[in-house]
C-alpha atoms as a PDB file:
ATOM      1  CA  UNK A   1      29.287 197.566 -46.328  1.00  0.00           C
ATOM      2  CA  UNK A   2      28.066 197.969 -43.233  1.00  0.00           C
ATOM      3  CA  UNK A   3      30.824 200.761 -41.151  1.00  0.00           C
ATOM      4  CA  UNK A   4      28.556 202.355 -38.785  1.00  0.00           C
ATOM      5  CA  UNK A   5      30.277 201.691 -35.303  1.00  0.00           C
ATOM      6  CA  UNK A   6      26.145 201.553 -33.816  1.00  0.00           C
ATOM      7  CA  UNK A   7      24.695 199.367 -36.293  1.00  0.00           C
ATOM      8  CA  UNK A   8      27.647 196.694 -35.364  1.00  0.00           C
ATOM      9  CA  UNK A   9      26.782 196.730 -32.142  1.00  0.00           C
ATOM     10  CA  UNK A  10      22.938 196.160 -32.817  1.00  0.00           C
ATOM     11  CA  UNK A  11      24.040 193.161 -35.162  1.00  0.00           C
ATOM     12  CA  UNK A  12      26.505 191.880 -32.982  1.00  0.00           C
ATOM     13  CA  UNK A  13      23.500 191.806 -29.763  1.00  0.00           C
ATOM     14  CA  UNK A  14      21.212 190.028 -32.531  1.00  0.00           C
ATOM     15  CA  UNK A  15      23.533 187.304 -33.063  1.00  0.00           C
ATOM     16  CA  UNK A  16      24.007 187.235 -29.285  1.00  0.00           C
ATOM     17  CA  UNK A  17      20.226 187.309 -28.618  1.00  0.00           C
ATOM     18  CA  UNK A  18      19.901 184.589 -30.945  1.00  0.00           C
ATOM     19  CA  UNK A  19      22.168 182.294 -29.407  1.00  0.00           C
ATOM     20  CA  UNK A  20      20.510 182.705 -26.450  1.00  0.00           C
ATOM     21  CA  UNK A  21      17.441 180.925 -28.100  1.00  0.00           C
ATOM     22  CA  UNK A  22      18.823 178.145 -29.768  1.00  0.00           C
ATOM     23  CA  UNK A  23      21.522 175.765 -30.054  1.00  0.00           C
ATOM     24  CA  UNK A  24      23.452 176.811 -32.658  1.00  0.00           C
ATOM     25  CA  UNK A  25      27.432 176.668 -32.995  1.00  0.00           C
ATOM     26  CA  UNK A  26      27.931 179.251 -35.478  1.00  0.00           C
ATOM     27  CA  UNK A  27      26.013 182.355 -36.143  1.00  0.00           C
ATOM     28  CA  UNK A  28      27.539 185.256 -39.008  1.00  0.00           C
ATOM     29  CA  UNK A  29      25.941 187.983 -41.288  1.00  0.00           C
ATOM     30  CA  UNK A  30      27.339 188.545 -44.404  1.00  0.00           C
ATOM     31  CA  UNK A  31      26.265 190.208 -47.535  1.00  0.00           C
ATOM     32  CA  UNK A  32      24.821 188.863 -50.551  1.00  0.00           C
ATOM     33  CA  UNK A  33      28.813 189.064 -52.278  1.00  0.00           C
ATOM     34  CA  UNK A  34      30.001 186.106 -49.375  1.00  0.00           C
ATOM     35  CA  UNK A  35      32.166 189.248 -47.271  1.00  0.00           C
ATOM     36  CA  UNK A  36      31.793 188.928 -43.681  1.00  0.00           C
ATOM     37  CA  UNK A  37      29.938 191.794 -41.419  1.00  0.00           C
ATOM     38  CA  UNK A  38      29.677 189.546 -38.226  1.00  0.00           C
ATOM     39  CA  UNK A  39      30.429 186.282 -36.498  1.00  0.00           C
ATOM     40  CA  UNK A  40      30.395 184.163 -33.863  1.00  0.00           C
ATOM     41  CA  UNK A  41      31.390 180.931 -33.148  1.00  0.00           C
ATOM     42  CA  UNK A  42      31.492 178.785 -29.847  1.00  0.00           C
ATOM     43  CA  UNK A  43      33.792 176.227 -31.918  1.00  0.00           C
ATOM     44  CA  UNK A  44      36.536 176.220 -34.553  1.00  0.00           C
ATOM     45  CA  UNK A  45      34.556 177.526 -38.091  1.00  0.00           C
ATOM     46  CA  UNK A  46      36.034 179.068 -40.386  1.00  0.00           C
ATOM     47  CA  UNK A  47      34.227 182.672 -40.809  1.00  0.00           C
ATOM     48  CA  UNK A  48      35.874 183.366 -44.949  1.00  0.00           C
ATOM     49  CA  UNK A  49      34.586 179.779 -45.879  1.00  0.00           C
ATOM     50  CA  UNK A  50      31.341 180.128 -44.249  1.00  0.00           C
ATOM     51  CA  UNK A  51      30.566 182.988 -45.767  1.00  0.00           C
ATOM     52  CA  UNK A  52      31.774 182.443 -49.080  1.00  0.00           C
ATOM     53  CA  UNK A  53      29.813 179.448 -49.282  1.00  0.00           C
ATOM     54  CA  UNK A  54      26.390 180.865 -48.086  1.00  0.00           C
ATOM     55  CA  UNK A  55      26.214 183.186 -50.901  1.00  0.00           C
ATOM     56  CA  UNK A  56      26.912 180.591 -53.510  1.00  0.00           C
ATOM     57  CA  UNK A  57      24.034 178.437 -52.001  1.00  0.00           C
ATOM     58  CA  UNK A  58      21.682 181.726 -50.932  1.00  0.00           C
ATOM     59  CA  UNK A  59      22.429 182.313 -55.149  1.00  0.00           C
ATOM     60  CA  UNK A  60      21.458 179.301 -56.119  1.00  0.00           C
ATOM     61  CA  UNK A  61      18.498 179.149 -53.726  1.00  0.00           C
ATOM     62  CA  UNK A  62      16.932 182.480 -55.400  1.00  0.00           C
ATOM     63  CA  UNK A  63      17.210 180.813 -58.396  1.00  0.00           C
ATOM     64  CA  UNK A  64      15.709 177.881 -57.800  1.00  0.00           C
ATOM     65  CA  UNK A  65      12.616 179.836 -56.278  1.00  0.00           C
ATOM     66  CA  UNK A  66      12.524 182.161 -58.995  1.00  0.00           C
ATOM     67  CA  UNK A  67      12.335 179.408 -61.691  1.00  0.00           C
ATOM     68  CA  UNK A  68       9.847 177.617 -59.774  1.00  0.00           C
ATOM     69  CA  UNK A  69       7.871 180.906 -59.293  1.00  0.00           C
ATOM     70  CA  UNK A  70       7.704 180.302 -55.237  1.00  0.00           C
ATOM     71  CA  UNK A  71       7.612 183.787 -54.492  1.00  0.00           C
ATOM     72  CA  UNK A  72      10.667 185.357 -52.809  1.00  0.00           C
ATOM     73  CA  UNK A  73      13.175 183.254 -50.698  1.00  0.00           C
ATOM     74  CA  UNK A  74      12.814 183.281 -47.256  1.00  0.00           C
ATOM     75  CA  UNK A  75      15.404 180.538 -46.190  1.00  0.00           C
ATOM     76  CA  UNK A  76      17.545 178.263 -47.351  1.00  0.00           C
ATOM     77  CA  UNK A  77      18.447 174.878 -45.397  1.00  0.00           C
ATOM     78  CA  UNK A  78      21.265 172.430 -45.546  1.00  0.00           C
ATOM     79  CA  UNK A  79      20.915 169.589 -43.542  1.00  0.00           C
ATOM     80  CA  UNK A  80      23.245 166.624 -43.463  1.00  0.00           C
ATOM     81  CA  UNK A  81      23.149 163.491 -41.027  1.00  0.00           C
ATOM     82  CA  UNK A  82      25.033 165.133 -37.954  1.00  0.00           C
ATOM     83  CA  UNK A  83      24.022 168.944 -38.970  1.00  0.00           C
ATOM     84  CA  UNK A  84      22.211 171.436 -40.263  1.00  0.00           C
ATOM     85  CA  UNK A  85      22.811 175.359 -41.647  1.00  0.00           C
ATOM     86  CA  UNK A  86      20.231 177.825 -42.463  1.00  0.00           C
ATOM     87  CA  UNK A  87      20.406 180.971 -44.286  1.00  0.00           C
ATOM     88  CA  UNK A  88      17.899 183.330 -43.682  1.00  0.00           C
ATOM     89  CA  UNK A  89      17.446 186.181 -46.261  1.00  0.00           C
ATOM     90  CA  UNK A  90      17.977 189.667 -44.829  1.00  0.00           C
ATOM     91  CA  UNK A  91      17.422 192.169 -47.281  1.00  0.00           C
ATOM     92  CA  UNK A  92      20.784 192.771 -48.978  1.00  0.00           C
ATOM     93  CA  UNK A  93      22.679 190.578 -45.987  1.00  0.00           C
ATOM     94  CA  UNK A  94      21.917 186.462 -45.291  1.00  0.00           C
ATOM     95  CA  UNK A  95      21.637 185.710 -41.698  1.00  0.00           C
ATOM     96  CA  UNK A  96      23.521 182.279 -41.050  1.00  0.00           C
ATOM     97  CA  UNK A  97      23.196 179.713 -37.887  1.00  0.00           C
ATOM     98  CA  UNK A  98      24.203 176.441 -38.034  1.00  0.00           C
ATOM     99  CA  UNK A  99      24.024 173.483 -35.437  1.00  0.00           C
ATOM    100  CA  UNK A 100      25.155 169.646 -34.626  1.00  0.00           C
ATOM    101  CA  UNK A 101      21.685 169.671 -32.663  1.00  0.00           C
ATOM    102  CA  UNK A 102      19.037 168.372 -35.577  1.00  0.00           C
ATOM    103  CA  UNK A 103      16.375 168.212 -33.095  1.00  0.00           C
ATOM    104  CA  UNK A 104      16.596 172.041 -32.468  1.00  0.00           C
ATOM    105  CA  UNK A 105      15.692 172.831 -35.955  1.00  0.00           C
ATOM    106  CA  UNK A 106      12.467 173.992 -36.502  1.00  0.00           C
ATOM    107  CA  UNK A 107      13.204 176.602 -33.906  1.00  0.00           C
ATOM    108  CA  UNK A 108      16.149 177.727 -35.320  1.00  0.00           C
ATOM    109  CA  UNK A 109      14.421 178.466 -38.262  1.00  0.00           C
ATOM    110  CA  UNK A 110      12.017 180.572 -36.271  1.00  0.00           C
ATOM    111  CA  UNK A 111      14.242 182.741 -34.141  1.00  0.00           C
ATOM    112  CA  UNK A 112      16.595 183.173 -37.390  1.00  0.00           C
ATOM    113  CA  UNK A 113      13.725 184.139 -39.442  1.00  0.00           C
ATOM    114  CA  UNK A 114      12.102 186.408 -37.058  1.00  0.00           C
ATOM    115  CA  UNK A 115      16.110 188.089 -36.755  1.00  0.00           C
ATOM    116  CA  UNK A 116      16.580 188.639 -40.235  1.00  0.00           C
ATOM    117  CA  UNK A 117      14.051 190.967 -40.334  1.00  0.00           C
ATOM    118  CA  UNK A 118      14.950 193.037 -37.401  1.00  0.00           C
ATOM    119  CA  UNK A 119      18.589 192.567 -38.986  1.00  0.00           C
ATOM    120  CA  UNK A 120      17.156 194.184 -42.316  1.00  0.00           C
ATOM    121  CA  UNK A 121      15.306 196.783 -40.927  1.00  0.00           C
ATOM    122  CA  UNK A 122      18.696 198.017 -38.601  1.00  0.00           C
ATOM    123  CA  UNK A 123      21.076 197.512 -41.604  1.00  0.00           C
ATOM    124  CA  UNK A 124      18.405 199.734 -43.879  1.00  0.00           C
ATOM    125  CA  UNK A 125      18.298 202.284 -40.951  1.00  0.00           C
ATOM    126  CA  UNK A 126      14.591 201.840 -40.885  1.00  0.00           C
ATOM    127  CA  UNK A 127      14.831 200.212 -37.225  1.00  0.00           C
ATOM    128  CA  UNK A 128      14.208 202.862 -34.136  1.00  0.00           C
ATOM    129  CA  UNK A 129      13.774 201.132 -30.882  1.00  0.00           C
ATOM    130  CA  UNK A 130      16.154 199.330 -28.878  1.00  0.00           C
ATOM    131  CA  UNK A 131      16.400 195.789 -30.107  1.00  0.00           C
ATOM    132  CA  UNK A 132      15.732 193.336 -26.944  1.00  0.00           C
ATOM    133  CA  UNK A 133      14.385 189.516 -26.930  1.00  0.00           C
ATOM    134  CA  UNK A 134      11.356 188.886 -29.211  1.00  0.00           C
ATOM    135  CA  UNK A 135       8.686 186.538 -28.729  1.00  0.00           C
ATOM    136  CA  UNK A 136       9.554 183.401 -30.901  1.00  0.00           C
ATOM    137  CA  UNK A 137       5.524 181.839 -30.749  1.00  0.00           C
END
C-alpha cells in the first residue's frame, strides 16, 4: 500500500492533471486487490464500489489477453449507451476515469494511458522529476 505522505501528493496532482485534460466524472487509483489509494469525483460515485469492481474486470481483462496471447494488457474499456470507464494498467495499481461524455473517449484513453505510466514509475519510486502537464499528441 501506498503510505508515503509525497507519493500521495504526486498521485493526487496526476489525477488532478488529468482532469484537466478530459471530461471525465470520476478518476481513482487503486491496486490490483480493488482497495482504494486515490479518488476524485465531481459527482456522487461511490469510491469502495468503483474500485472493487475495476479489479474484478482489470482480472478478467488479463485473462482474456493472456488466453488470447495479445501481449500484456494495456486497458480495459466499458462502454455503455450514456457512458464509458477505462482502466488503465499501472504496474501493480489500475488507473480508472470514467465519463457521461462518449465523444471524449479516444482522448481519455490517451491522457489515462500516458498517466499510468508516470503513475507506475512514482508508485515504484523510479520517477525523479517533478510531474507537470505532458504532451497528449
Amino acid at each position: 500500500m501506498v503510505e508515503d505522505p509525497e507519493i500521495k501528493k504526486k498521485i493526487f496532482q496526476i489525477l488532478r492533471e488529468i482532469g484537466e485534460f478530459t471530461d471525465l466524472e470520476a478518476l481513482a487509483v487503486v491496486n490490483r486487490e480493488g482497495m482504494k489509494i486515490a479518488f476524485f469525483a465531481k459527482k456522487g460515485a461511490d469510491p469502495d464500489l468503483l474500485s472493487a469492481i475495476s479489479a474484478a474486470i482489470l482480472a478478467t481483462g488479463e485473462k482474456a489477453v493472456s488466453i488470447n496471447e495479445h501481449g500484456g494488457l494495456l486497458e480495459v474499456l466499458v462502454r455503455g449507451e450514456t457512458g464509458f470507464t477505462i482502466l488503465s494498467n499501472a504496474g501493480d495499481y489500475i488507473l480508472i476515469g470514467s465519463s457521461l461524455e462518449i465523444n471524449s473517449m479516444g482522448l481519455a484513453i490517451r491522457v489515462l494511458r500516458k498517466y499510468a505510466h508516470k503513475l507506475d514509475d512514482i508508485i515504484s519510486g523510479d520517477y525523479v522529476e517533478d510531474i507537470g502537464p505532458i504532451n497528449v499528441d
